[in-house]
N, C-alpha and C. Protein backbone atom coordinates (compact mmCIF):
# COMPACT_ATOMS: atom_id res chain seq x y z
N UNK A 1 -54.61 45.27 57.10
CA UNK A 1 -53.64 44.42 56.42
C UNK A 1 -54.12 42.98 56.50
N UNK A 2 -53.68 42.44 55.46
CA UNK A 2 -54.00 40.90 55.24
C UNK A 2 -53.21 40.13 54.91
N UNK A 3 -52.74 38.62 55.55
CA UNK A 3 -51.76 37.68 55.39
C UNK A 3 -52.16 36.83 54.43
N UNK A 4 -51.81 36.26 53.08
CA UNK A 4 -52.58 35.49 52.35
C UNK A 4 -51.62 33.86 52.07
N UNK A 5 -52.24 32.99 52.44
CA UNK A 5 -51.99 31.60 51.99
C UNK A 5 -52.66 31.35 51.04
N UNK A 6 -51.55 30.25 49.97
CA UNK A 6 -51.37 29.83 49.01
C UNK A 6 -53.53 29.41 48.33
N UNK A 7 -53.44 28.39 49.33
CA UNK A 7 -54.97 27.85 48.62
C UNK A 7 -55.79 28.89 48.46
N UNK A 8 -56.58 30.04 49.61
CA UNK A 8 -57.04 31.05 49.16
C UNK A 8 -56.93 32.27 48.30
N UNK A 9 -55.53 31.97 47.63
CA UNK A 9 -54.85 32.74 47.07
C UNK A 9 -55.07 32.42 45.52
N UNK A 10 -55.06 31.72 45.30
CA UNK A 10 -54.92 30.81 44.21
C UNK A 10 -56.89 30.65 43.84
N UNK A 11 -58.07 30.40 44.92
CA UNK A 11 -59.16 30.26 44.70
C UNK A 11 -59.57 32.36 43.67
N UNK A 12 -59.40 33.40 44.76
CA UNK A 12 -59.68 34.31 44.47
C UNK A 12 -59.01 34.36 43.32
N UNK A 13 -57.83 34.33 42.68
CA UNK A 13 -57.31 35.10 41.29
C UNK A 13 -58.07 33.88 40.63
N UNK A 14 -58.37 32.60 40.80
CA UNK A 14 -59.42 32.08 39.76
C UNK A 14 -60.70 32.70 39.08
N UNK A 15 -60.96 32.84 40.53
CA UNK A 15 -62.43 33.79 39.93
C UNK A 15 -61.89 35.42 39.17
N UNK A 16 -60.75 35.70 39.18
CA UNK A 16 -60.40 37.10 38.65
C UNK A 16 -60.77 38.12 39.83
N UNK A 17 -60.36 37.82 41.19
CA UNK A 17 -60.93 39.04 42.30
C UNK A 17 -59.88 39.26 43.20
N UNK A 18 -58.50 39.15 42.75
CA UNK A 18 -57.91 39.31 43.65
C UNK A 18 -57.48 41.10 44.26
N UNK A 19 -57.89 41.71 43.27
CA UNK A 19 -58.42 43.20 43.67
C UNK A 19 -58.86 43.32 44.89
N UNK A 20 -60.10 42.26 45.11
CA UNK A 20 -60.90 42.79 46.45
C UNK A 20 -60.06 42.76 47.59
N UNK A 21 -58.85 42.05 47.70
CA UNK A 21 -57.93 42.23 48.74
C UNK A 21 -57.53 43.22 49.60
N UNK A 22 -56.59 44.33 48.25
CA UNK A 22 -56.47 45.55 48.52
C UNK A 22 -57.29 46.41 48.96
N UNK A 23 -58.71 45.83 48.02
CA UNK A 23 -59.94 47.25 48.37
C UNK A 23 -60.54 47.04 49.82
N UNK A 24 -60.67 45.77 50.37
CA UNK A 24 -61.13 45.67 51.55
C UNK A 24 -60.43 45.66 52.87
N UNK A 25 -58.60 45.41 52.29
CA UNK A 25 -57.85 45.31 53.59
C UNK A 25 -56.69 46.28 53.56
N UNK A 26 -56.90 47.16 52.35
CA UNK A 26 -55.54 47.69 52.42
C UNK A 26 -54.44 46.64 51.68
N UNK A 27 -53.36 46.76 52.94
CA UNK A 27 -52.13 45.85 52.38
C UNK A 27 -52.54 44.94 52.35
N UNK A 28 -51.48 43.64 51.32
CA UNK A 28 -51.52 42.49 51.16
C UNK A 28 -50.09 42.00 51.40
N UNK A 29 -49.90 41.10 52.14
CA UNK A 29 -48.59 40.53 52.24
C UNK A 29 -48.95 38.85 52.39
N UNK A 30 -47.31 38.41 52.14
CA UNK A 30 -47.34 36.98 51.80
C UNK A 30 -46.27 36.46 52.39
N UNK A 31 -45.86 35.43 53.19
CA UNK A 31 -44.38 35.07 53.43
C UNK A 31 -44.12 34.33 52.18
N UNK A 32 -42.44 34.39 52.24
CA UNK A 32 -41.50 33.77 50.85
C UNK A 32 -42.52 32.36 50.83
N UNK A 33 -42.51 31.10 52.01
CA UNK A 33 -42.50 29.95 51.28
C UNK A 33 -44.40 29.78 50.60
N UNK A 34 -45.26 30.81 50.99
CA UNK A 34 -45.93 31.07 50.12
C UNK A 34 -46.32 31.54 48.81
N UNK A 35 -45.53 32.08 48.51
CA UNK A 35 -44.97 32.82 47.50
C UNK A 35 -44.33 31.98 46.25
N UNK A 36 -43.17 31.23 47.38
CA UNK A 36 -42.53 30.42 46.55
C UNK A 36 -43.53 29.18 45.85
N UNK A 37 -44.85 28.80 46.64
CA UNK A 37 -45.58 27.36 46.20
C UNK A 37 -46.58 28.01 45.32
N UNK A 38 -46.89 29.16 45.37
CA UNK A 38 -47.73 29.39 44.08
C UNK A 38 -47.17 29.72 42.99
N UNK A 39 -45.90 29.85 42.70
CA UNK A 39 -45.19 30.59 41.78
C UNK A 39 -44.99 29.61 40.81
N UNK A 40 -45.08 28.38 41.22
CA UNK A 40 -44.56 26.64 40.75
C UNK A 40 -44.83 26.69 39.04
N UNK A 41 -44.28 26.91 37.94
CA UNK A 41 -44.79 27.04 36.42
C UNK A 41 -45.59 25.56 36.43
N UNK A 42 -46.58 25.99 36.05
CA UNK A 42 -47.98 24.82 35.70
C UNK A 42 -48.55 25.32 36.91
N UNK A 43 -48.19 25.37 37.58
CA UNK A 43 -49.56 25.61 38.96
C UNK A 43 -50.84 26.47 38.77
N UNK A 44 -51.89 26.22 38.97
CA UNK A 44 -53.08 26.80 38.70
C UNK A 44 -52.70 28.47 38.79
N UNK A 45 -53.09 29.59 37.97
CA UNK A 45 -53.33 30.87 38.62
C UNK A 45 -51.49 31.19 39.17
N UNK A 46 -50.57 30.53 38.80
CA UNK A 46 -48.71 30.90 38.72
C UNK A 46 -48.34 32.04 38.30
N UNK A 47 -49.08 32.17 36.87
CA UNK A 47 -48.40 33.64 36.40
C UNK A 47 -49.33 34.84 37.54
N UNK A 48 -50.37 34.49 37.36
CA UNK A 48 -51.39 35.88 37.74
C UNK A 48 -51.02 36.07 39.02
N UNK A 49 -50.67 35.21 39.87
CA UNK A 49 -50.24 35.53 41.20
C UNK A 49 -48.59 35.53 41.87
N UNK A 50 -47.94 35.35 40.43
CA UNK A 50 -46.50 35.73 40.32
C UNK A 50 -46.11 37.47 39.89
N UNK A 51 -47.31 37.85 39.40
CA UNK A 51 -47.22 39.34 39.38
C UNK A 51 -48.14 40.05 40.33
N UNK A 52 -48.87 39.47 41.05
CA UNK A 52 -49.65 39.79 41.70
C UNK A 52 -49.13 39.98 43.03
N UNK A 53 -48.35 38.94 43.69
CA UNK A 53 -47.40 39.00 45.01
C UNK A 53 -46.47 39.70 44.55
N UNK A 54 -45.56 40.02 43.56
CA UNK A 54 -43.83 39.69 43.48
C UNK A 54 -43.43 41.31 44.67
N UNK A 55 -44.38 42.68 44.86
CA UNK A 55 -43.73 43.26 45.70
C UNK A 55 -44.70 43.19 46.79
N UNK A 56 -45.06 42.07 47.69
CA UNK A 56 -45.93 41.92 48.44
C UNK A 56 -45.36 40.51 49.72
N UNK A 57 -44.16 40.20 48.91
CA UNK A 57 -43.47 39.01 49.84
C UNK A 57 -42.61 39.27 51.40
N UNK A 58 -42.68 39.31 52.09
CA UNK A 58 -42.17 39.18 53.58
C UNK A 58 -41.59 37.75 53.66
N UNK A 59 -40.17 38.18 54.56
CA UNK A 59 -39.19 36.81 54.87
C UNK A 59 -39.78 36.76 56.61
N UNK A 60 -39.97 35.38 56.65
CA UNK A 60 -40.29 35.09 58.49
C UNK A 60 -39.59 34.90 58.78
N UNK A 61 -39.36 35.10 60.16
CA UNK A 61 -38.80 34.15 61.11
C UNK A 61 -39.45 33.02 61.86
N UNK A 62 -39.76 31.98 61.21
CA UNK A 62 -40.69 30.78 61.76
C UNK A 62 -40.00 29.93 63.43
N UNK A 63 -40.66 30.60 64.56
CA UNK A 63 -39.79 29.61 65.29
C UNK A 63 -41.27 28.77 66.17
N UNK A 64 -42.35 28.63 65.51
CA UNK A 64 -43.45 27.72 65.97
C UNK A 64 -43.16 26.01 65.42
N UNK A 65 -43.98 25.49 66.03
CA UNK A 65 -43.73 24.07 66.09
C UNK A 65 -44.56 23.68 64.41
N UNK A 66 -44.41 22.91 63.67
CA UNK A 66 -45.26 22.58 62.58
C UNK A 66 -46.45 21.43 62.58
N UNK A 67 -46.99 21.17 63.51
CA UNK A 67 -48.01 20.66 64.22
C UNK A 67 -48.82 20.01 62.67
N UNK A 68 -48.19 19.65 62.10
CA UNK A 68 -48.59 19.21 60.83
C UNK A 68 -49.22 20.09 59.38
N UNK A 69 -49.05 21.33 59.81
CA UNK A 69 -49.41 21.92 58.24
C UNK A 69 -47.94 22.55 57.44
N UNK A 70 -48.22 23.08 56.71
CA UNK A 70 -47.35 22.79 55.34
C UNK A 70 -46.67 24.34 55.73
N UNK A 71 -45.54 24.39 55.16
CA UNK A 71 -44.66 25.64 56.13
C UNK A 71 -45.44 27.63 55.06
N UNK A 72 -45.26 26.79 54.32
CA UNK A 72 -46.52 28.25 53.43
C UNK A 72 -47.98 28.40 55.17
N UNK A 73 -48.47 27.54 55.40
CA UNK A 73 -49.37 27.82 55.71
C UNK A 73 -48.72 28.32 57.56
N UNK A 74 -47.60 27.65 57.82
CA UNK A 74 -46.82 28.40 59.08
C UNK A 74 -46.16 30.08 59.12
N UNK A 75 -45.65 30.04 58.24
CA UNK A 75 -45.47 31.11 57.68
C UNK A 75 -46.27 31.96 57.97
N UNK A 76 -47.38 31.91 57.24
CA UNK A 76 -48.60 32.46 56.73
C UNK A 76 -49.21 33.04 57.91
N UNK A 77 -49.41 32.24 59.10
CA UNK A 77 -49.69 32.19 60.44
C UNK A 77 -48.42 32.87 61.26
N UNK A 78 -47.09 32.78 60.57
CA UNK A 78 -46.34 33.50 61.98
C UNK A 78 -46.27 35.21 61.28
N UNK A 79 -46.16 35.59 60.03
CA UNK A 79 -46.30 36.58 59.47
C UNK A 79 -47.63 37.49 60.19
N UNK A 80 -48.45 36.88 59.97
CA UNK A 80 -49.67 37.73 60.87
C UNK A 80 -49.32 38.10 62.02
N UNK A 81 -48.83 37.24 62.97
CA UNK A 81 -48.54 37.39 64.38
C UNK A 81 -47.66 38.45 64.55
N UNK A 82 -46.54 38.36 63.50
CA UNK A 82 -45.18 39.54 63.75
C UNK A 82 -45.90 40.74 63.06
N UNK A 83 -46.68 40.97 62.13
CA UNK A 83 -46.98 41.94 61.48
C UNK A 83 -48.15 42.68 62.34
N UNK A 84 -48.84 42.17 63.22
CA UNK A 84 -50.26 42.98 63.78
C UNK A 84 -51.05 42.92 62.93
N UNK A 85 -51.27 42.03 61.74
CA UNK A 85 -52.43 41.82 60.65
C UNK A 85 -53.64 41.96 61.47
N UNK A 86 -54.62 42.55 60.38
CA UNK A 86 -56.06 42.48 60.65
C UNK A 86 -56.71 40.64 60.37
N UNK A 87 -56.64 40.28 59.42
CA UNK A 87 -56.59 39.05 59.12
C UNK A 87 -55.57 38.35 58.35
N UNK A 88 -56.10 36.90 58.61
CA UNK A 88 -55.44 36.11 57.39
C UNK A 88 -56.12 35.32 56.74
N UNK A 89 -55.86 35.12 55.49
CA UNK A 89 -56.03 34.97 54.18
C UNK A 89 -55.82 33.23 54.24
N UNK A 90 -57.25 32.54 54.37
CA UNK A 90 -56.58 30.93 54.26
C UNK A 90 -57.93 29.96 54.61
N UNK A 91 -57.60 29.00 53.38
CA UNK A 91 -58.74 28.18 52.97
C UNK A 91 -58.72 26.89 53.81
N UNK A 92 -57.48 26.54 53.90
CA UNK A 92 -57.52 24.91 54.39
C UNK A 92 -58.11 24.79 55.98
N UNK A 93 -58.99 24.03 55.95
CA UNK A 93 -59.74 23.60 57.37
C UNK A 93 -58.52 23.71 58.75
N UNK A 94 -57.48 22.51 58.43
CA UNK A 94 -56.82 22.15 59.87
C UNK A 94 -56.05 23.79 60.02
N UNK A 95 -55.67 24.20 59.15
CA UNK A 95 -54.96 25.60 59.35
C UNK A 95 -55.98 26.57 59.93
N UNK A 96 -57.13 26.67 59.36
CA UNK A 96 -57.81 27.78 60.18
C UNK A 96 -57.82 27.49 61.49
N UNK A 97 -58.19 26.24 61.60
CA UNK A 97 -58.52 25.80 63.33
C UNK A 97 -57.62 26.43 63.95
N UNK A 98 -56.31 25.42 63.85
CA UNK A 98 -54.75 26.48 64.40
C UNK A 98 -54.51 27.47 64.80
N UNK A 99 -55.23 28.01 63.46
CA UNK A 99 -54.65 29.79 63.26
C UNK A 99 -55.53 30.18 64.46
N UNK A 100 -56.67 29.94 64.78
CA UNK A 100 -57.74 30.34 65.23
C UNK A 100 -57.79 30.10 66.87
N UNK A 101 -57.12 28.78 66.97
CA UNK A 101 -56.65 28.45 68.73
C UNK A 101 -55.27 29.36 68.87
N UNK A 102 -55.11 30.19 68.09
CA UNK A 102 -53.61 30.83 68.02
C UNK A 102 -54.05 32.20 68.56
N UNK A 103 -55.74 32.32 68.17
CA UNK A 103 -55.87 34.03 68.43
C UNK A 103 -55.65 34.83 67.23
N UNK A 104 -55.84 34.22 65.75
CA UNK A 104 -55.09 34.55 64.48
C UNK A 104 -56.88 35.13 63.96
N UNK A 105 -57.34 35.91 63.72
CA UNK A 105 -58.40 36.21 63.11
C UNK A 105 -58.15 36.09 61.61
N UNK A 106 -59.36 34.76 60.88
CA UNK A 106 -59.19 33.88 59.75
C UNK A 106 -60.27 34.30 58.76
N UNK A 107 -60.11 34.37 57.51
CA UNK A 107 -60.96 34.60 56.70
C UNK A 107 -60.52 34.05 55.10
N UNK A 108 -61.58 33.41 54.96
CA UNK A 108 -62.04 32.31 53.21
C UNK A 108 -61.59 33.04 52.29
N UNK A 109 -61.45 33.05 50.99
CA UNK A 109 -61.59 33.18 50.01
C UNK A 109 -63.28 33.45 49.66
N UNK A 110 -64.17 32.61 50.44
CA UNK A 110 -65.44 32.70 50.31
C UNK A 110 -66.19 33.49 50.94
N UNK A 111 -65.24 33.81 52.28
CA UNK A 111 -65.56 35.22 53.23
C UNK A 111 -64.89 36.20 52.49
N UNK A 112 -64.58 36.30 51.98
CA UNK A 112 -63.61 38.00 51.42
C UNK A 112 -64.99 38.27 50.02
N UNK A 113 -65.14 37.14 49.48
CA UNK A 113 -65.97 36.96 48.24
C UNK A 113 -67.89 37.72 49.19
N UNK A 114 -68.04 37.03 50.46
CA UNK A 114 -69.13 37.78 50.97
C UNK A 114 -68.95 38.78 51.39
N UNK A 115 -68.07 39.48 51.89
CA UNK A 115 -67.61 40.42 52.27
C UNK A 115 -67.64 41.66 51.60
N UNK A 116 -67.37 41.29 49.97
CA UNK A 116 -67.34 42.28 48.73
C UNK A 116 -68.97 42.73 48.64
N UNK A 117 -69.34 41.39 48.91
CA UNK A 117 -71.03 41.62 48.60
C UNK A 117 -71.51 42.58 49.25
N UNK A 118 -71.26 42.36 50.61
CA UNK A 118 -72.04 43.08 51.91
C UNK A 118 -71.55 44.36 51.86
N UNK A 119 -70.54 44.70 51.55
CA UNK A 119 -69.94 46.37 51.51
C UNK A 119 -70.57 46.79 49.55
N UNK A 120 -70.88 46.25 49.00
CA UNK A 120 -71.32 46.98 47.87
C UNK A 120 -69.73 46.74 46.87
N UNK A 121 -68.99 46.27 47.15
CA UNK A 121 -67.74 46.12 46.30
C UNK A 121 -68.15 45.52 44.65
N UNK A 122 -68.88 44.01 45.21
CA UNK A 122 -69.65 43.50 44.04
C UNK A 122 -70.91 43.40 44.24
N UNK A 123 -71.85 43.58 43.20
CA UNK A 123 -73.36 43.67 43.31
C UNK A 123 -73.57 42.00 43.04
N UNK A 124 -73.08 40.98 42.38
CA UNK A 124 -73.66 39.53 42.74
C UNK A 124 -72.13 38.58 42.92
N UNK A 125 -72.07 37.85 43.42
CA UNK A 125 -70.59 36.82 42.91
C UNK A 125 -70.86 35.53 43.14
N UNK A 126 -72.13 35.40 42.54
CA UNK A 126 -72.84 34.04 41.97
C UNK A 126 -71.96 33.40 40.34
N UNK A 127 -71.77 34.16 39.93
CA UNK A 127 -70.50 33.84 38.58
C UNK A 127 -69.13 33.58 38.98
N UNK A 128 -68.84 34.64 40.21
CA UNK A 128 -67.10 34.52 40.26
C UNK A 128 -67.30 32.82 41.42
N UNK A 129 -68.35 32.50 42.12
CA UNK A 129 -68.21 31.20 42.20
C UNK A 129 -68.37 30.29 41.66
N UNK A 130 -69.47 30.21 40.20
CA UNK A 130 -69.15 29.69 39.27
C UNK A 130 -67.76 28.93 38.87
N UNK A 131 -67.01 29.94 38.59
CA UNK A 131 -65.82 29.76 38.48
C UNK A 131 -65.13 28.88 38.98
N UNK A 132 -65.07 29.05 40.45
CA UNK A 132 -64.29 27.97 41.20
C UNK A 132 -65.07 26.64 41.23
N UNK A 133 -65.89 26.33 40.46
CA UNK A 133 -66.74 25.22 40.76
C UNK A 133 -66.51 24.31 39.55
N UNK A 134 -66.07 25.34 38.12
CA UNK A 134 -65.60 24.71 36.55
C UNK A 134 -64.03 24.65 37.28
N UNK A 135 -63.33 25.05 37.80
CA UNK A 135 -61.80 24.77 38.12
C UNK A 135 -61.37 23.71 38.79
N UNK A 136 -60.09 23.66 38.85
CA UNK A 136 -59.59 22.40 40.02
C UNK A 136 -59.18 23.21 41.27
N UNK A 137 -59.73 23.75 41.50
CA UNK A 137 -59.92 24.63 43.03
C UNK A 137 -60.95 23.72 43.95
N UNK A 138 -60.56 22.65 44.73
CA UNK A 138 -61.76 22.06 46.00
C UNK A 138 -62.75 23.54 46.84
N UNK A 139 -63.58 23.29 46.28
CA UNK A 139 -64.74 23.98 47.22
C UNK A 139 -66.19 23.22 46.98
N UNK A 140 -66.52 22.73 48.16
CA UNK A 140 -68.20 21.92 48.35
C UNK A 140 -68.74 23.14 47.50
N UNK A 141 -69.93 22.33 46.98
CA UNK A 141 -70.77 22.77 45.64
C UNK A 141 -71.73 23.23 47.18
N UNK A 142 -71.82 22.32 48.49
CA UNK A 142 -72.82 22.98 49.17
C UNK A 142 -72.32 24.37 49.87
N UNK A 143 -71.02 23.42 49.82
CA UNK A 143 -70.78 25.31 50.88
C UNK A 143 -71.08 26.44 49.47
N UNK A 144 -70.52 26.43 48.65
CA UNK A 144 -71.18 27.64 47.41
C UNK A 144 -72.65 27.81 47.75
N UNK A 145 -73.21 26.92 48.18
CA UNK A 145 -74.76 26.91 48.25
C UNK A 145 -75.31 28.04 49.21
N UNK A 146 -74.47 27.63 50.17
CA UNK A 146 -74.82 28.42 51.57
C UNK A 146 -74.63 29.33 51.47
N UNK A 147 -73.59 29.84 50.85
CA UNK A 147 -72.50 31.11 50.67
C UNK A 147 -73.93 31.91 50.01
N UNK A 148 -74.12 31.74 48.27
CA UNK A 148 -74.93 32.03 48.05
C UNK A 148 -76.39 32.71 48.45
N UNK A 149 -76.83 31.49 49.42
CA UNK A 149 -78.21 31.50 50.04
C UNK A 149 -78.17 32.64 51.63
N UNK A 150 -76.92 32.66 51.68
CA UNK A 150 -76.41 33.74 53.01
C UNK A 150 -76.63 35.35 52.36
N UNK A 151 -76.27 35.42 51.10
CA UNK A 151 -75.98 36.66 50.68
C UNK A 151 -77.43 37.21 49.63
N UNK A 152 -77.86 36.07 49.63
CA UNK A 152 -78.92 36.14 48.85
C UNK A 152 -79.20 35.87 47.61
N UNK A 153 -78.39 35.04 46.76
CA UNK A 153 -78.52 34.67 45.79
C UNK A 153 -79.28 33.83 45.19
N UNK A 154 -79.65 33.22 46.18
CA UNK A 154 -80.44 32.10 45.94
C UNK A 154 -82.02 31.83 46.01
């Protein structure tokens, strides 16, 4: 099972892969106030991931401190904890750290994307990062680089 926050959420259905979720983790779940910030009409990737979550949402019980990240991304982090997730699903730097001094086992949008590679899911995803690179999705053109040059694309 996999916990997914908003930013990595929103990177994968850019590239059109939010499939690999299911195929690599099984379940997918989301808490509401994640749910609720991608759903926003105009928001990048709103519709595709308004049908994509809608039977995949979990209500928390948040009783951690908010140590400065955004309550989607608390959520996101206490959902794993109550659920016994295998991972979670989440792009933003200060949140992984967190998640990660929490004991929260964390994984990219760009790790799920190598991940597909290395199990044979996708044979290249030198295009589906493409993608996030023509979008308004933040991802370093170097980290794509690395990503790439890790998996062999390069």
């Amino acid at each position: 099972m996999i916990v997914g926050d908003s930013s990595a959420l929103v990177a994968l259905s850019t590239m059109g892969r939010l499939d690999l979720l299911a195929s690599i983790f099984g379940e997918v779940v989301v808490p509401k106030a994640v749910y609720d910030e991608v759903i926003i009409p105009g928001k990048p990737q709103s519709l595709k991931l308004k049908n994509f979550l809608k039977d995949k949402v979990v209500s928390v019980d948040l009783t951690i401190v908010r140590m400065g990240l955004g309550l989607g991304e608390l959520e996101a982090i206490a959902l794993y904890k109550q659920s016994h997730s295998d991972f979670l699903l989440i792009d933003d730097q200060r949140a992984k750290r967190f998640a990660q001094l929490n004991d929260v086992q964390v994984i990219g949008s760009l790790g799920v994307m190598m991940l597909a590679k290395e199990t044979g899911k996708l044979k290249s995803i030198r295009s589906d990062l493409e993608k996030l690179i023509d979008s308004d999705v933040f991802v370093s053109e170097s980290l794509i680089e690395k990503v790439l040059a890790r998996v062999g694309e390069i």
